[in-house]
N, C-alpha and C. Protein backbone atom coordinates (compact mmCIF):
# COMPACT_ATOMS: atom_id res chain seq x y z
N UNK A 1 -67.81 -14.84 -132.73
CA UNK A 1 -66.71 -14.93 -133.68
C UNK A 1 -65.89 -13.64 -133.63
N UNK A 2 -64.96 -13.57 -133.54
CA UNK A 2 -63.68 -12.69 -133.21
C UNK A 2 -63.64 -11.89 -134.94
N UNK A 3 -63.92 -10.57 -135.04
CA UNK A 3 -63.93 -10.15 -136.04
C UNK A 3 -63.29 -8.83 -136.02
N UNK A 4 -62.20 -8.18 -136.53
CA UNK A 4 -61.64 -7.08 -136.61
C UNK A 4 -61.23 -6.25 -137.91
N UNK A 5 -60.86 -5.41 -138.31
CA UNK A 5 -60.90 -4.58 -139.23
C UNK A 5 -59.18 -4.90 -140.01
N UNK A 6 -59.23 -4.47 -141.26
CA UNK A 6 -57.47 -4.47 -141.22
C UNK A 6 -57.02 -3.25 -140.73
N UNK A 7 -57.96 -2.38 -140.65
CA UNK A 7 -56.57 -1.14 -140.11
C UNK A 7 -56.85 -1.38 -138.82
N UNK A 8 -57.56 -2.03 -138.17
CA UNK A 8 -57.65 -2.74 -136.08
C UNK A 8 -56.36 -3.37 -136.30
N UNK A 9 -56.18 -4.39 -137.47
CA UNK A 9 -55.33 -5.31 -137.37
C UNK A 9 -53.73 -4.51 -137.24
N UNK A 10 -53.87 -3.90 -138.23
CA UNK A 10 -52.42 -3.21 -138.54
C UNK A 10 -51.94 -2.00 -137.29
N UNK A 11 -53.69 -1.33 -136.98
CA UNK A 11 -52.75 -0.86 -135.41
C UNK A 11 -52.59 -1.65 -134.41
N UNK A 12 -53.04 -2.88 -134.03
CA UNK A 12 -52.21 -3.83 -133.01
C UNK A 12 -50.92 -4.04 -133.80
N UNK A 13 -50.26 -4.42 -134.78
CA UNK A 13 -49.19 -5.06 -135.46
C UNK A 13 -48.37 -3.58 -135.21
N UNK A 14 -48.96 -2.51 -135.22
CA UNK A 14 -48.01 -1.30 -135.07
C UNK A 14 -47.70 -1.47 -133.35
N UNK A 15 -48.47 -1.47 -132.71
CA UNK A 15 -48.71 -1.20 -131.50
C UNK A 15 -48.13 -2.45 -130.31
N UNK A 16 -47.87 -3.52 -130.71
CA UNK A 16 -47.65 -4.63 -130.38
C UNK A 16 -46.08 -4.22 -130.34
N UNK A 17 -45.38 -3.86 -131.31
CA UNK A 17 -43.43 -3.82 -130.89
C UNK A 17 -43.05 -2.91 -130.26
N UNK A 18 -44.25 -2.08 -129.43
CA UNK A 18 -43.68 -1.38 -128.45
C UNK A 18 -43.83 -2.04 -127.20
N UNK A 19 -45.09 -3.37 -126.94
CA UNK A 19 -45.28 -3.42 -125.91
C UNK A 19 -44.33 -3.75 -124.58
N UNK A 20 -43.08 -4.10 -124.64
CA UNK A 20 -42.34 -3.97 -123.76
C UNK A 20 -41.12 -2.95 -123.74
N UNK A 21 -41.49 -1.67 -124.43
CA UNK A 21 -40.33 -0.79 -124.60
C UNK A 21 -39.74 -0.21 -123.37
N UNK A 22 -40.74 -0.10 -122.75
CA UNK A 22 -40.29 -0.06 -121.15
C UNK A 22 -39.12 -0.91 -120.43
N UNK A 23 -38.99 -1.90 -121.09
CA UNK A 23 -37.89 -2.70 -120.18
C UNK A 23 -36.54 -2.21 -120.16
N UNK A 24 -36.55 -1.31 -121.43
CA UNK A 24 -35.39 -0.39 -121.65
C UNK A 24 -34.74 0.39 -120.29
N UNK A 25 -35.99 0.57 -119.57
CA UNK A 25 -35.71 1.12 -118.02
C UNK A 25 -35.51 -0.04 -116.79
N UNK A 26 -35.53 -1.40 -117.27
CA UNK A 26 -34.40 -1.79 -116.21
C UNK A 26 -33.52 -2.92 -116.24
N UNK A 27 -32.96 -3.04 -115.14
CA UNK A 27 -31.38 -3.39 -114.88
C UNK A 27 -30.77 -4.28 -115.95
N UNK A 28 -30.43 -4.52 -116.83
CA UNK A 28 -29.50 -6.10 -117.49
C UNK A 28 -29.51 -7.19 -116.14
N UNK A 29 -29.08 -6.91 -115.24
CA UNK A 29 -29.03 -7.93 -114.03
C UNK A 29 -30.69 -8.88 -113.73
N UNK A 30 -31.56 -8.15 -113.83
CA UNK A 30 -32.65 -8.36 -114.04
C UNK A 30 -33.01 -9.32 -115.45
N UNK A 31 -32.95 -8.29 -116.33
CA UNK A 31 -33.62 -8.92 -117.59
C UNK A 31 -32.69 -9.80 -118.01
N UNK A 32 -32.17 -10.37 -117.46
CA UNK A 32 -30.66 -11.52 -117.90
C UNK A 32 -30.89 -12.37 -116.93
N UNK A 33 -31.25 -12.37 -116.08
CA UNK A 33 -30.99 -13.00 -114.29
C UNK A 33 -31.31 -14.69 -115.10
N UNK A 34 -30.69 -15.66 -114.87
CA UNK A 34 -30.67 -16.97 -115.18
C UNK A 34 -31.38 -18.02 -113.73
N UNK A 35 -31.49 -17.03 -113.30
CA UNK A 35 -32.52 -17.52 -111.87
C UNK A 35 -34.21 -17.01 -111.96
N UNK A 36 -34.66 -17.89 -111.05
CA UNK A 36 -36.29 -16.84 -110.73
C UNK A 36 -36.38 -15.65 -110.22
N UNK A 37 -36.75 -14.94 -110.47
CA UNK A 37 -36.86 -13.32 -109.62
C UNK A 37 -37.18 -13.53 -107.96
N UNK A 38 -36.78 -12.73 -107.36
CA UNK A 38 -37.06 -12.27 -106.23
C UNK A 38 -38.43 -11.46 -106.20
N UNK A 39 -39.04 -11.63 -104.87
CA UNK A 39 -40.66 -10.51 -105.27
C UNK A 39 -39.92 -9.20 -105.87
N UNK A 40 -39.25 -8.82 -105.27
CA UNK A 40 -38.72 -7.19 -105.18
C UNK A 40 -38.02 -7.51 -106.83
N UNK A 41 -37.49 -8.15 -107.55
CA UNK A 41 -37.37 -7.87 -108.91
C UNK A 41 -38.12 -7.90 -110.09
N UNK A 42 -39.38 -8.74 -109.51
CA UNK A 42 -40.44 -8.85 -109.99
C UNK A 42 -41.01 -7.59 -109.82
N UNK A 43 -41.18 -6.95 -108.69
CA UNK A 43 -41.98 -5.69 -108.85
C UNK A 43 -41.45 -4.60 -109.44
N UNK A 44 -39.75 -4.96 -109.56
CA UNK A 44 -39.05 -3.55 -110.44
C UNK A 44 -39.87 -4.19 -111.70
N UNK A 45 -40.02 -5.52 -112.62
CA UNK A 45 -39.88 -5.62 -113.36
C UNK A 45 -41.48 -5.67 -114.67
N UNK A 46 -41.93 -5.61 -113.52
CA UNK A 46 -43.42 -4.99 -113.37
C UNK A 46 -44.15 -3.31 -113.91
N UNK A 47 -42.76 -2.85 -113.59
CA UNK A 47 -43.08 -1.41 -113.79
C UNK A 47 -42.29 -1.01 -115.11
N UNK A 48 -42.02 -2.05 -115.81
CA UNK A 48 -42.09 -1.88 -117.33
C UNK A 48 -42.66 -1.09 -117.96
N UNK A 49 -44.34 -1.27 -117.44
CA UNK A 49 -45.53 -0.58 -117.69
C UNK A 49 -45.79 0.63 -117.99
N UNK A 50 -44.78 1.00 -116.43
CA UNK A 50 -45.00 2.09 -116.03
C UNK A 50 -44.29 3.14 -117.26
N UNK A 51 -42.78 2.35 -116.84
CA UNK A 51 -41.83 3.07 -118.10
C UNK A 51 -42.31 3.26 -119.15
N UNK A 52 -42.69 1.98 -120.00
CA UNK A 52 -43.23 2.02 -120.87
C UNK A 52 -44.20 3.35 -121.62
N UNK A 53 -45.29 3.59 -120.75
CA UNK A 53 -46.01 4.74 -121.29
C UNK A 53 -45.67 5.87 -120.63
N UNK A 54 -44.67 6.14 -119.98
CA UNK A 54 -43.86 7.45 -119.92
C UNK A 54 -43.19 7.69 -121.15
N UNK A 55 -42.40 6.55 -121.18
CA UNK A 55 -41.53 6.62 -123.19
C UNK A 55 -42.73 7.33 -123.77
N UNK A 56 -43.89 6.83 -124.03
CA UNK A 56 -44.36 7.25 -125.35
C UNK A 56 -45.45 8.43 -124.84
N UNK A 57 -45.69 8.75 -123.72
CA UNK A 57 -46.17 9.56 -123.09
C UNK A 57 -46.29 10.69 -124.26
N UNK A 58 -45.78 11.40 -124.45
CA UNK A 58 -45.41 12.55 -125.56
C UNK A 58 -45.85 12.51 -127.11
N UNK A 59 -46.08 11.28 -127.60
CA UNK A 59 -46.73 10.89 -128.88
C UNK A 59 -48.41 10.68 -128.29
N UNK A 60 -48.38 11.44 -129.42
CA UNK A 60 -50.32 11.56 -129.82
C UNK A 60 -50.36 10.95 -131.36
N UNK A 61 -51.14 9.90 -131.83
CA UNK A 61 -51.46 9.67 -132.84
C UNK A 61 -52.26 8.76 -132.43
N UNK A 62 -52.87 8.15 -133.74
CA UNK A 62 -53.44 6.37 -133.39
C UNK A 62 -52.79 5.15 -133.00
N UNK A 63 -51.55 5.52 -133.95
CA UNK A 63 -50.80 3.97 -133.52
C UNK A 63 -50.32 4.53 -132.25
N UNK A 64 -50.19 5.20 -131.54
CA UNK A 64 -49.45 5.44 -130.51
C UNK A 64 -50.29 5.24 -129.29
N UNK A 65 -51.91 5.70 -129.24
CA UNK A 65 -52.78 5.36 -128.36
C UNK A 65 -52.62 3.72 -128.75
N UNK A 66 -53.05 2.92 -130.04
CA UNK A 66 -53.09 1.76 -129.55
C UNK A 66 -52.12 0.89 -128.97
N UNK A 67 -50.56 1.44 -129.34
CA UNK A 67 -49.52 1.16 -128.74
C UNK A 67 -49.75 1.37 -126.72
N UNK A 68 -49.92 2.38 -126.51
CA UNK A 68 -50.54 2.75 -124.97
C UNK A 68 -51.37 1.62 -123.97
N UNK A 69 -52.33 1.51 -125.34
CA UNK A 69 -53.35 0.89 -124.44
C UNK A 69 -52.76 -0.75 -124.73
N UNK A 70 -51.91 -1.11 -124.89
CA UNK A 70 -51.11 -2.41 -125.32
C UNK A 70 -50.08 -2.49 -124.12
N UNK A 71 -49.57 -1.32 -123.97
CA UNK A 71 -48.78 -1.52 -122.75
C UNK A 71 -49.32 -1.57 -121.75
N UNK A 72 -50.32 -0.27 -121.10
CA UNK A 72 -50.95 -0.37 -120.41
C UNK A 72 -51.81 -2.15 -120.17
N UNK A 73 -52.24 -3.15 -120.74
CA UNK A 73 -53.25 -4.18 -120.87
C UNK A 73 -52.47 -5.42 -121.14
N UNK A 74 -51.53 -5.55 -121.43
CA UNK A 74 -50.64 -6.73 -121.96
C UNK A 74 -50.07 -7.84 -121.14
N UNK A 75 -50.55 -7.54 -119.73
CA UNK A 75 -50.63 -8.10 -118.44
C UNK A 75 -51.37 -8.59 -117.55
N UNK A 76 -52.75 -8.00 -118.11
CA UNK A 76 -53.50 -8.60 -117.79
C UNK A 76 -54.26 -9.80 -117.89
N UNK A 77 -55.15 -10.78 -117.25
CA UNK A 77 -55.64 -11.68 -117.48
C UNK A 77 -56.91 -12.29 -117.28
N UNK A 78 -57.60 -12.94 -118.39
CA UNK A 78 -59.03 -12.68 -118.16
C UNK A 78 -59.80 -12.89 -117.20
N UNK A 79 -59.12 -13.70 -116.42
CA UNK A 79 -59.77 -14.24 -114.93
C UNK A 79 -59.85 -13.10 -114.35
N UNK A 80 -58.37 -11.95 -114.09
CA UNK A 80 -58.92 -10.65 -113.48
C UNK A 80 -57.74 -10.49 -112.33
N UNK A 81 -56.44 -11.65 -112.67
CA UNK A 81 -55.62 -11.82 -111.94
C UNK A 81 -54.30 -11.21 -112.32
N UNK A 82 -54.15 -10.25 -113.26
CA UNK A 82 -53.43 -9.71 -114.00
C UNK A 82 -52.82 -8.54 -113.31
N UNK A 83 -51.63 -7.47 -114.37
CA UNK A 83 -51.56 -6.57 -113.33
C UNK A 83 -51.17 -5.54 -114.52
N UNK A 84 -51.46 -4.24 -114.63
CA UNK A 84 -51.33 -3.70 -113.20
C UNK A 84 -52.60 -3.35 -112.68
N UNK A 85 -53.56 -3.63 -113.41
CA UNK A 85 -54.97 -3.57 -112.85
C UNK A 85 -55.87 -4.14 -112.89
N UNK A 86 -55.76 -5.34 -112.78
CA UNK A 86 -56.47 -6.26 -112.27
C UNK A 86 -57.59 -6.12 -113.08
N UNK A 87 -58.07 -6.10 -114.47
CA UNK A 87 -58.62 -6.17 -115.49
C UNK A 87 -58.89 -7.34 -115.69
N UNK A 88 -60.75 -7.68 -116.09
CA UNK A 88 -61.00 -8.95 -115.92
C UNK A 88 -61.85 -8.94 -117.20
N UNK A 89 -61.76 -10.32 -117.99
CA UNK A 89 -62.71 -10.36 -119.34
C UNK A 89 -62.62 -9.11 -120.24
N UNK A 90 -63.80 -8.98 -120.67
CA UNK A 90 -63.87 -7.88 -121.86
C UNK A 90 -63.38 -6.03 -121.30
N UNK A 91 -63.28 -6.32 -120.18
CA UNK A 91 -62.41 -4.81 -119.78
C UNK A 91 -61.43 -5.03 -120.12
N UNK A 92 -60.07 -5.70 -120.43
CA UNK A 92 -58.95 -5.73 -121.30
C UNK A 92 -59.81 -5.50 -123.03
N UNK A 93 -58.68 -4.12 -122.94
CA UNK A 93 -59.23 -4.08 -124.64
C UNK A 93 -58.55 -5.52 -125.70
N UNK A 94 -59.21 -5.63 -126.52
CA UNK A 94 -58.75 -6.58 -127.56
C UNK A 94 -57.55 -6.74 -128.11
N UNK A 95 -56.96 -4.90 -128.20
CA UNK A 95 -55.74 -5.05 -128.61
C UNK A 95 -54.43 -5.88 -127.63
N UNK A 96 -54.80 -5.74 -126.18
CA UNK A 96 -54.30 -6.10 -124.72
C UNK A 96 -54.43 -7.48 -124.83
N UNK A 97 -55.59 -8.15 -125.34
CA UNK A 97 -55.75 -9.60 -124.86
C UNK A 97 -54.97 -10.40 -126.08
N UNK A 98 -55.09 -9.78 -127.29
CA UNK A 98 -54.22 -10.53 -128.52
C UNK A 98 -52.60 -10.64 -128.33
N UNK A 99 -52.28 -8.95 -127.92
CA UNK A 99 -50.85 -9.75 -127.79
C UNK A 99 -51.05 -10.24 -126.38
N UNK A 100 -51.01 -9.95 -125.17
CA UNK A 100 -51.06 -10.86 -123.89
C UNK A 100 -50.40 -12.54 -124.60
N UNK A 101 -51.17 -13.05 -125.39
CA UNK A 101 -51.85 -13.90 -125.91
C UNK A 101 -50.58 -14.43 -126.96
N UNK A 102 -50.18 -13.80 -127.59
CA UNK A 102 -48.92 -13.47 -128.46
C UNK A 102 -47.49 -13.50 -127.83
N UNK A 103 -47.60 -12.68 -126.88
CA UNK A 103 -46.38 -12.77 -126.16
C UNK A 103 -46.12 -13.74 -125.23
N UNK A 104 -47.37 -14.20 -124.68
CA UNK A 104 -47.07 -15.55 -124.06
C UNK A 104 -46.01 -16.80 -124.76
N UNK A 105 -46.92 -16.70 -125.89
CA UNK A 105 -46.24 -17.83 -127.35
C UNK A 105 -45.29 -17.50 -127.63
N UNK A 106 -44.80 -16.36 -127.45
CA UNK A 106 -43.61 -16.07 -127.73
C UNK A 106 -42.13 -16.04 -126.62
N UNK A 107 -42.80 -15.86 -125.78
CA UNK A 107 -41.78 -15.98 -124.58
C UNK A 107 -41.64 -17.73 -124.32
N UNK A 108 -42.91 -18.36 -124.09
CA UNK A 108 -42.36 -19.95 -124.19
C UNK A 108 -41.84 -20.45 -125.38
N UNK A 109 -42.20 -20.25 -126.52
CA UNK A 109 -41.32 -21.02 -127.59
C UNK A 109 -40.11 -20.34 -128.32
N UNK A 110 -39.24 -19.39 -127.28
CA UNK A 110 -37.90 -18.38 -127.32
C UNK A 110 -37.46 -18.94 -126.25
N UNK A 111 -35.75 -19.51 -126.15
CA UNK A 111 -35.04 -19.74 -125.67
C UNK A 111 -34.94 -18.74 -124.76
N UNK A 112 -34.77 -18.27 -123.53
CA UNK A 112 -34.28 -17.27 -122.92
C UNK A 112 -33.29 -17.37 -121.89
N UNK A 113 -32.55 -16.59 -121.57
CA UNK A 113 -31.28 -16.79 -120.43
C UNK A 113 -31.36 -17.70 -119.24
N UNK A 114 -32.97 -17.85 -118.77
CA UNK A 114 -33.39 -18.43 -117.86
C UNK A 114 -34.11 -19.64 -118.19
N UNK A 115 -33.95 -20.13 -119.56
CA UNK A 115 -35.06 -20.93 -119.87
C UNK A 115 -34.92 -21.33 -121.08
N UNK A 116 -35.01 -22.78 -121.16
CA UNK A 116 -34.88 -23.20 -122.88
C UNK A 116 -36.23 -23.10 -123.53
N UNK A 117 -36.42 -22.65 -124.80
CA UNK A 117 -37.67 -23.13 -125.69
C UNK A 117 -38.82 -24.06 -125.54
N UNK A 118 -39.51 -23.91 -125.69
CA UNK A 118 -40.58 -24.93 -125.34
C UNK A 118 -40.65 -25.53 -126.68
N UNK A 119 -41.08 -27.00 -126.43
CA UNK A 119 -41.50 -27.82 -127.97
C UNK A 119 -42.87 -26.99 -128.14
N UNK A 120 -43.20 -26.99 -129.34
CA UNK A 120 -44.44 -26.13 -129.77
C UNK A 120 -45.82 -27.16 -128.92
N UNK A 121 -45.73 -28.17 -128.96
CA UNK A 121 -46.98 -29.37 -127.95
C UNK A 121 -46.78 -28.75 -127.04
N UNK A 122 -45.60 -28.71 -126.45
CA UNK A 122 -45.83 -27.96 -124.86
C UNK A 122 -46.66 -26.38 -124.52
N UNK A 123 -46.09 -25.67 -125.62
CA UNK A 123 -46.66 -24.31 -125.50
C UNK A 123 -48.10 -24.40 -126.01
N UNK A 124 -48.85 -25.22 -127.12
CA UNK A 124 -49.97 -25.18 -127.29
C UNK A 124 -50.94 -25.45 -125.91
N UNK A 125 -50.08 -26.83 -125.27
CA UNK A 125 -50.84 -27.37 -124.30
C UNK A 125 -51.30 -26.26 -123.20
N UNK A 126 -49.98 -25.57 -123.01
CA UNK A 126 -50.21 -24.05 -122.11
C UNK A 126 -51.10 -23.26 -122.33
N UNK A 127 -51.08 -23.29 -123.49
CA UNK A 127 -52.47 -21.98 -123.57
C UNK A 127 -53.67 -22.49 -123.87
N UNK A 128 -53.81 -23.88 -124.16
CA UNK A 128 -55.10 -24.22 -123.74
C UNK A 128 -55.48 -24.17 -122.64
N UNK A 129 -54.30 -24.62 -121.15
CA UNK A 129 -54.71 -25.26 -119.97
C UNK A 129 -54.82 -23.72 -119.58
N UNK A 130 -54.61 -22.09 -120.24
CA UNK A 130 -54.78 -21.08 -119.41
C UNK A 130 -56.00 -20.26 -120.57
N UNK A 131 -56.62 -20.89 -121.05
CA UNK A 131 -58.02 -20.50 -122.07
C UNK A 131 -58.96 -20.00 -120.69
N UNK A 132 -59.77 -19.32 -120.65
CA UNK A 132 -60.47 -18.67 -119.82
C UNK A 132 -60.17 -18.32 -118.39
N UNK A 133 -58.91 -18.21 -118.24
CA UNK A 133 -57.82 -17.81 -117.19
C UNK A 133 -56.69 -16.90 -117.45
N UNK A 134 -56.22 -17.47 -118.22
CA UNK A 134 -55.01 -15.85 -118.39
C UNK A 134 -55.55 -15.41 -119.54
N UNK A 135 -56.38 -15.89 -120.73
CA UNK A 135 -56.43 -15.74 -122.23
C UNK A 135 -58.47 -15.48 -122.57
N UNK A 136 -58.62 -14.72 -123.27
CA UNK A 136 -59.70 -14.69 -123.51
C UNK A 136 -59.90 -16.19 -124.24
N UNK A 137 -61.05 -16.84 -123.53
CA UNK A 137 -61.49 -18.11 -124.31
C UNK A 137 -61.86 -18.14 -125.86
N UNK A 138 -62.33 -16.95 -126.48
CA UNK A 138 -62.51 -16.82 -128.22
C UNK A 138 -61.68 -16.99 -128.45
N UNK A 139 -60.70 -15.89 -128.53
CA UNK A 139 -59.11 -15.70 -128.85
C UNK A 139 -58.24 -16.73 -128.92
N UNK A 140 -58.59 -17.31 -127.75
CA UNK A 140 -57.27 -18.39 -127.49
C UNK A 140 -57.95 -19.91 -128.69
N UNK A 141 -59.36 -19.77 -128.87
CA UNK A 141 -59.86 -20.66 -130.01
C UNK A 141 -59.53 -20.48 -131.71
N UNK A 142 -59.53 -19.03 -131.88
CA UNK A 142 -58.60 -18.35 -133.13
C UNK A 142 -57.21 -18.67 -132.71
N UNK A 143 -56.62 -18.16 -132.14
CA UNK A 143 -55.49 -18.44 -132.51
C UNK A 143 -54.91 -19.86 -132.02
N UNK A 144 -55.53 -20.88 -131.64
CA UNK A 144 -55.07 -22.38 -131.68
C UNK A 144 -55.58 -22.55 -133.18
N UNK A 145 -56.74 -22.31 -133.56
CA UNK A 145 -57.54 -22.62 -135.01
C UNK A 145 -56.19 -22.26 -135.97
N UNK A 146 -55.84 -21.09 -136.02
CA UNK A 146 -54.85 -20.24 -136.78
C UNK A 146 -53.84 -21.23 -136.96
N UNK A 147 -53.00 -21.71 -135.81
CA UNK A 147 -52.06 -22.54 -136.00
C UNK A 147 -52.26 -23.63 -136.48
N UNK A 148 -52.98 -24.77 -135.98
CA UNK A 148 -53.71 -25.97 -136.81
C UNK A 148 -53.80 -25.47 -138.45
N UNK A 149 -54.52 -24.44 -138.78
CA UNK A 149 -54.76 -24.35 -140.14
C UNK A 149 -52.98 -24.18 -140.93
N UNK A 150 -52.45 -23.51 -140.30
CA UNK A 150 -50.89 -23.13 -140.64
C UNK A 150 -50.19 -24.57 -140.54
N UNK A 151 -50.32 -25.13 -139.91
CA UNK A 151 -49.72 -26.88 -140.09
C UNK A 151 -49.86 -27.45 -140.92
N UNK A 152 -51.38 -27.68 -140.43
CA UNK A 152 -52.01 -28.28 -142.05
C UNK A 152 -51.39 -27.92 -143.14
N UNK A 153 -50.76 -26.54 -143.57
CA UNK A 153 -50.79 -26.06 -144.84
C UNK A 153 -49.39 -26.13 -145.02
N UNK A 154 -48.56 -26.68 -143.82
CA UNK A 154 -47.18 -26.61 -143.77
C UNK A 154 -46.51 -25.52 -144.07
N UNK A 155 -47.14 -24.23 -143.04
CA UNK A 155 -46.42 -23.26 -143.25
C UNK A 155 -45.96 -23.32 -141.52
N UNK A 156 -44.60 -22.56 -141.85
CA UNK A 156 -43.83 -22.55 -140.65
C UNK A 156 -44.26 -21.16 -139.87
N UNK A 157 -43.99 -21.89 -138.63
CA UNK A 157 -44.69 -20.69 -137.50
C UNK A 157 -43.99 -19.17 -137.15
């Protein structure tokens, strides 16, 4: 059973709106492109990462390590097929596998330049069919549970 603290909780929730601050370092042509990437824009776009914890490189605190280790991990996937280091299962820290996990849901059910919204069936179906492959299998059971219970209760997502 997936059990965390509220101040675990509140430094992922801190740490989570940085995880792509890095993209700040590249192109609009890129992060706009209404096409599929090329390998070579994929690998600029990859090094988000990199940017990413150079930005915050210079901050020392808590939320800022868990912010770190969010950027650093937020790519990875539990199978071990992830990047930028190929981090497999419980070597992605928790904070890494929740949003991973988060931002997935969020990038399919957001309209984007390249891509319309997903119906919410479609995106659930996704992260079931990637439960012990891109998503820690607990996790991805909380947070399908999470949503079901939020329906049920007719609260909006």
């Amino acid at each position: 059973m997936l059990s965390i603290t509220e101040r675990e909780a509140e430094l992922i929730g801190i740490g989570a709106k940085y995880h792509d601050i890095g993209k700040i370092s590249i192109p609009l042509s890129i992060l706009q492109s209404p096409k599929p990437l090329t390998v070579v824009q994929q690998e600029m776009m990859q090094r988000h990462i990199e940017y990413g914890l150079s930005i915050l490189s210079v901050y020392n605190s808590e939320e800022m390590d868990v912010a770190k280790t969010i950027i650093a991990t937020h790519h990875e996937r539990w199978d071990g097929t992830g990047y930028p280091n190929q981090l497999k299962g419980e070597e992605i820290p928790l904070a890494g596998r929740i949003v991973a996990l988060c931002d997935v849901f969020d990038a399919l059910s957001s309209e984007r330049p390249y891509k319309s919204a997903w119906a919410l069936g479609q995106v659930l179906d996704y992260i079931r069919y990637e439960r012990g492959k891109a998503f820690d299998p607990e996790l991805t059971d909380t947070f399908l549970n999470m949503i079901c219970e939020s329906a049920l209760k007719g609260k909006a997502l």
